[in-house]
N, C-alpha and C. Protein backbone atom coordinates (compact mmCIF):
# COMPACT_ATOMS: atom_id res chain seq x y z
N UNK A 1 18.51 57.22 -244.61
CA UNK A 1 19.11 55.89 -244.44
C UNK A 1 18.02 54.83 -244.40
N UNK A 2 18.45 53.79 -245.25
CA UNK A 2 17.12 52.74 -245.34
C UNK A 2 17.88 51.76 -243.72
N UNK A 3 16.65 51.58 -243.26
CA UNK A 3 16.34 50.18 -242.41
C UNK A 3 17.04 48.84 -242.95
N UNK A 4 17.77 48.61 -241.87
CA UNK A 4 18.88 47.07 -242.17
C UNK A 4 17.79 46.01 -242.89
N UNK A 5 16.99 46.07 -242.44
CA UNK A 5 16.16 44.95 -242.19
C UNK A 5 15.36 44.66 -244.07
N UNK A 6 15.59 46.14 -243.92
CA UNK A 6 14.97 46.16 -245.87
C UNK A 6 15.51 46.14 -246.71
N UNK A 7 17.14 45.92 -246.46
CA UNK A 7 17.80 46.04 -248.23
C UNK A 7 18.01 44.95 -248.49
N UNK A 8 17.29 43.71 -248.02
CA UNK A 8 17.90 42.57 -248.69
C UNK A 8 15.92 42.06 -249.76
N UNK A 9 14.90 42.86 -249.69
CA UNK A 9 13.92 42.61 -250.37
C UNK A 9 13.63 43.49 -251.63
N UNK A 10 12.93 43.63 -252.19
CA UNK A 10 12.79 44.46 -253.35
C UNK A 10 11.62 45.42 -252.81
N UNK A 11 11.62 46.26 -253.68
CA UNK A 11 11.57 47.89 -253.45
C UNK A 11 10.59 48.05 -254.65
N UNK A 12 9.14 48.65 -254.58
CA UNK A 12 8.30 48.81 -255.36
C UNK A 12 7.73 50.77 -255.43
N UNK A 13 8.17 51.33 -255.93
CA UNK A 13 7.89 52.94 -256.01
C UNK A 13 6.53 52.91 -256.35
N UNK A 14 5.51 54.07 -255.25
CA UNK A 14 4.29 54.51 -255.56
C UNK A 14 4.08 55.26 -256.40
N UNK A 15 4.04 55.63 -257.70
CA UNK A 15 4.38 56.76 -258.67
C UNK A 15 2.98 57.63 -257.75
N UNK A 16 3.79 59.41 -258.15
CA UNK A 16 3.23 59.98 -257.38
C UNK A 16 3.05 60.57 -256.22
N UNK A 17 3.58 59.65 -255.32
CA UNK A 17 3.81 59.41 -253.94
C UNK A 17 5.30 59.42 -253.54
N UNK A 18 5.72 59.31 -251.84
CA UNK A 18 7.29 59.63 -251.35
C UNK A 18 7.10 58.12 -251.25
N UNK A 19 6.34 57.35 -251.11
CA UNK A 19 6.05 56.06 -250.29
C UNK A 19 6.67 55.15 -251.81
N UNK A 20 7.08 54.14 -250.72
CA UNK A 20 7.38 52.85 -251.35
C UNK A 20 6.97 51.77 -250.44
N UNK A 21 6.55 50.23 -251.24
CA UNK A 21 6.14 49.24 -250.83
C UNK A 21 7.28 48.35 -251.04
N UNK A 22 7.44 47.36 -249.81
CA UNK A 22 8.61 46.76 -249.27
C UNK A 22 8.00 45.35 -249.43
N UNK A 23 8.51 44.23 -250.11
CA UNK A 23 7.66 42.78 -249.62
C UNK A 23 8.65 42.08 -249.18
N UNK A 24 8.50 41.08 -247.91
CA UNK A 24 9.38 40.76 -247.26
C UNK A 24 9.46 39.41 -247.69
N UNK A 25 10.41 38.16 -247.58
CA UNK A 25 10.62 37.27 -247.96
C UNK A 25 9.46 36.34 -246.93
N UNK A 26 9.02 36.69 -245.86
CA UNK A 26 7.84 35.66 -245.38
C UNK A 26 6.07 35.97 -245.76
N UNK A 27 6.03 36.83 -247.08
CA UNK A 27 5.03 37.41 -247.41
C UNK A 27 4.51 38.72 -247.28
N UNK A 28 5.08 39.39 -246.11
CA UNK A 28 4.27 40.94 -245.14
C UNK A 28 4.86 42.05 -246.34
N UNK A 29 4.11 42.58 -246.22
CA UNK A 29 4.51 44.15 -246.53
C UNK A 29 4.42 45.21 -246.39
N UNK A 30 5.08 46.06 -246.21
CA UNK A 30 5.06 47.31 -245.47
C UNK A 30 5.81 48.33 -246.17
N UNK A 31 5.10 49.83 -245.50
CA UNK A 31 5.17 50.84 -246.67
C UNK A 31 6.20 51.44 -246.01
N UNK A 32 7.08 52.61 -246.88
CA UNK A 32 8.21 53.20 -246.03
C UNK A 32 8.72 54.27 -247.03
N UNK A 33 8.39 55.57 -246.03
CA UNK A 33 8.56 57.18 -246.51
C UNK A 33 9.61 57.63 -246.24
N UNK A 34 10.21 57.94 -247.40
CA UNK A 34 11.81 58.05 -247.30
C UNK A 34 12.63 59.15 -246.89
N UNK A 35 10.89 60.51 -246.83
CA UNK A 35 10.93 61.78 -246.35
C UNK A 35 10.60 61.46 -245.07
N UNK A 36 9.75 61.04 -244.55
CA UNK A 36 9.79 60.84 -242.98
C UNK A 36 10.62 59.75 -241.76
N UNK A 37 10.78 58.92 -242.80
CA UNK A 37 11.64 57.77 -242.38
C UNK A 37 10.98 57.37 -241.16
């Protein structure tokens, strides 16, 4: 289950990797493993 807080930004896949990069509408970004959650 994704985090409320992240489905309203876009979603960038690490090819390779479980990880994805999240950019938030005030600039930040943060990574988020969809196997570890």
């Amino acid at each position: 289950m994704v985090p409320p807080f992240f489905t309203n930004w876009p979603w960038v896949d690490l090819p390779g990797t479980d990880w994805q990069l999240v950019s938030t509408s005030d600039g930040k970004k943060y990574y988020y493993n969809n196997r570890t959650k």
